[in-house]
Protein backbone atom coordinates (compact mmCIF):
# COMPACT_ATOMS: atom_id res chain seq x y z
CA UNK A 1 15.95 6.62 1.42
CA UNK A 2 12.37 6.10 2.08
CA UNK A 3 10.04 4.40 -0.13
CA UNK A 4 6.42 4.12 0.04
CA UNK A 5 4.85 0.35 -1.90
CA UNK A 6 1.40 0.90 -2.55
CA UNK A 7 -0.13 -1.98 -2.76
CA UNK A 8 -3.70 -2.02 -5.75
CA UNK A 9 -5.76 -5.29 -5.98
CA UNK A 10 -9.11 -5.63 -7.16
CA UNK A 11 -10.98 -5.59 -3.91
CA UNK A 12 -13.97 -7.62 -5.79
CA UNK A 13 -11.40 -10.60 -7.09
CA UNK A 14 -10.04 -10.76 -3.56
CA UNK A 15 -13.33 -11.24 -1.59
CA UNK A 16 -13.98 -13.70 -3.93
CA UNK A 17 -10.96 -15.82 -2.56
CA UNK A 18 -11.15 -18.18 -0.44
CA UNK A 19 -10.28 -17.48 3.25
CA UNK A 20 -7.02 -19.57 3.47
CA UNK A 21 -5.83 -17.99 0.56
CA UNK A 22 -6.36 -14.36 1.94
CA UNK A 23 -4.86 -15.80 5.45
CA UNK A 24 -1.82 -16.80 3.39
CA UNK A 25 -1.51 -13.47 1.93
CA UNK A 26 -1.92 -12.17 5.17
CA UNK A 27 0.62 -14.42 6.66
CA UNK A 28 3.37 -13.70 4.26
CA UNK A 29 3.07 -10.16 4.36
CA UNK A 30 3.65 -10.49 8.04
CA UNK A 31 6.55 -12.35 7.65
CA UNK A 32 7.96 -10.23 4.85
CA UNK A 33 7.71 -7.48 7.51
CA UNK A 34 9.93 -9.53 10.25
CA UNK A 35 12.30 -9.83 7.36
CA UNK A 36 12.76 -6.42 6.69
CA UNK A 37 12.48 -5.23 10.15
CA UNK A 38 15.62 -7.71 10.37
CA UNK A 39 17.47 -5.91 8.09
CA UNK A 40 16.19 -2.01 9.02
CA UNK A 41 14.28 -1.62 6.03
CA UNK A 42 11.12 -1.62 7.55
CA UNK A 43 9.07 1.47 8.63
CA UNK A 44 5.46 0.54 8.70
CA UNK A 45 2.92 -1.35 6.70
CA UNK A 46 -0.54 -2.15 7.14
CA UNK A 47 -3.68 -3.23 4.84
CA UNK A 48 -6.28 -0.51 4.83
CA UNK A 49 -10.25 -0.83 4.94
CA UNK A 50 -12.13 -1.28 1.24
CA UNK A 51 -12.37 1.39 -1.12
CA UNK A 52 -16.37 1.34 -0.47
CA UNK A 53 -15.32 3.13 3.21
CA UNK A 54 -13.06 5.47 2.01
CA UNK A 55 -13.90 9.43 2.01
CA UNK A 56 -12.46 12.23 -0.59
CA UNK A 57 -11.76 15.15 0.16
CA UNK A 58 -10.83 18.20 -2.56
CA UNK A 59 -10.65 21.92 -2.34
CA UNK A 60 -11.93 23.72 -4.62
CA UNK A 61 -12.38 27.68 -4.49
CA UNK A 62 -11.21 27.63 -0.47
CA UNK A 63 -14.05 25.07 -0.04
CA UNK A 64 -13.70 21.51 0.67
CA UNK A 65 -15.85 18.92 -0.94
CA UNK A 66 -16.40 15.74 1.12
CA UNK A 67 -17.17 12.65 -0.72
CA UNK A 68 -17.90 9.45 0.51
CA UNK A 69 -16.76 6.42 -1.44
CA UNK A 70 -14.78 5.53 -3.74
CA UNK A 71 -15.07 8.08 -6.84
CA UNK A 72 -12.17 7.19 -8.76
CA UNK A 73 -12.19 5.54 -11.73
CA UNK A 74 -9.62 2.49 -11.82
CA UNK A 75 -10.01 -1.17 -11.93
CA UNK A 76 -7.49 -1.60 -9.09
CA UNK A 77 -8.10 0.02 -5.50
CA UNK A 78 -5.43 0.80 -2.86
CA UNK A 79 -5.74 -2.41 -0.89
CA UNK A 80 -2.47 -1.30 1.72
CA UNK A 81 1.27 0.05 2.04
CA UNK A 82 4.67 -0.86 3.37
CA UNK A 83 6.91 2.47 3.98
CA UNK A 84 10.32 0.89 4.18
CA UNK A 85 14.23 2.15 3.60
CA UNK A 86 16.07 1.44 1.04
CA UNK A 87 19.12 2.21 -0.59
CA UNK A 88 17.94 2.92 -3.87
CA UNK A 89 14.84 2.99 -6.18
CA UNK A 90 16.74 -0.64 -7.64
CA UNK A 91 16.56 -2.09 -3.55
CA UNK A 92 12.87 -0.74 -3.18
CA UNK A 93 11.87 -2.48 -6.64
CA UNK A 94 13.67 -5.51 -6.02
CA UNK A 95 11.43 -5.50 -1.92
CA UNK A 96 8.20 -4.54 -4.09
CA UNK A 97 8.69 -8.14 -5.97
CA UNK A 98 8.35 -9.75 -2.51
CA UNK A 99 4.92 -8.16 -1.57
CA UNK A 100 2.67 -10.65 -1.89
CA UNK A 101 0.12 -8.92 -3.18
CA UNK A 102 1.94 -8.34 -6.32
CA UNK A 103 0.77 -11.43 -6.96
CA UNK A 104 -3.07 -10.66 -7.32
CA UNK A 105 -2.59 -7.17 -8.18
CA UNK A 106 -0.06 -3.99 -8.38
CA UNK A 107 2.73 -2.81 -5.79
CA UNK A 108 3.69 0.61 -7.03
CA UNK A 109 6.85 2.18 -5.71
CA UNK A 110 7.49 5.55 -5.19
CA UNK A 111 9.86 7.74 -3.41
CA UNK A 112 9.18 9.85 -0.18
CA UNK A 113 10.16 13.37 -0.21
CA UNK A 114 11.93 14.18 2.99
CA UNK A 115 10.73 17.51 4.40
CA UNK A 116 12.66 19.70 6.72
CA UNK A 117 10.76 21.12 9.49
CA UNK A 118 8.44 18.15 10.23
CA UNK A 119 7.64 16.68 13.55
């Protein structure tokens, strides 16, 4: 089963750190990947660029509506992702503990659908 760990921080609390400390963060998350890969339970993971550079996009009536920046309301924002196999929801949990940005913020955990038909 694949899992998707999407990984929330406050981006504002984490510039505020010092640069070792995000290095170290940076460092482990490196090395939990090499662990995982190690076991075939890694997919793909990556941090992605602040919240401030991210565009929305909606629908509405047949007509999209672009948006630049972030315009939703939460205290945390999506600071990365790992995309790994597990067994179970129990394995992918137990791998979500290890992220070490659960430390500083939020890893949540959910399933991915598999889709027939896909490339």
């Amino acid at each position: 089963m694949k899992f998707i760990l999407l990984v929330h921080h406050d981006e504002s609390a984490f510039e505020q750190m010092r640069d070792e400390t995000k290095k170290g963060l940076l460092t482990e998350s490196i090395g939990l990947c090499h662990q995982l890969d190690a076991k075939g339970e890694y997919v793909h993971a990556s941090p992605v660029h602040p919240a401030a550079t991210a565009t929305l996009v909606r629908v509405r009536d047949g007509r999209p509506l672009v948006t630049d920046g972030p315009f939703i309301e939460t205290r945390e924002q999506m600071a990365g992702y790992f995309l790994i196999e597990a067994k179970d929801r129990d394995e992918a949990v137990a791998i979500a503990g290890r992220v070490p940005g659960a430390r500083i913020g939020t890893v949540e955990v959910r399933q991915v659908r598999e889709i027939t038909g896909l490339p």
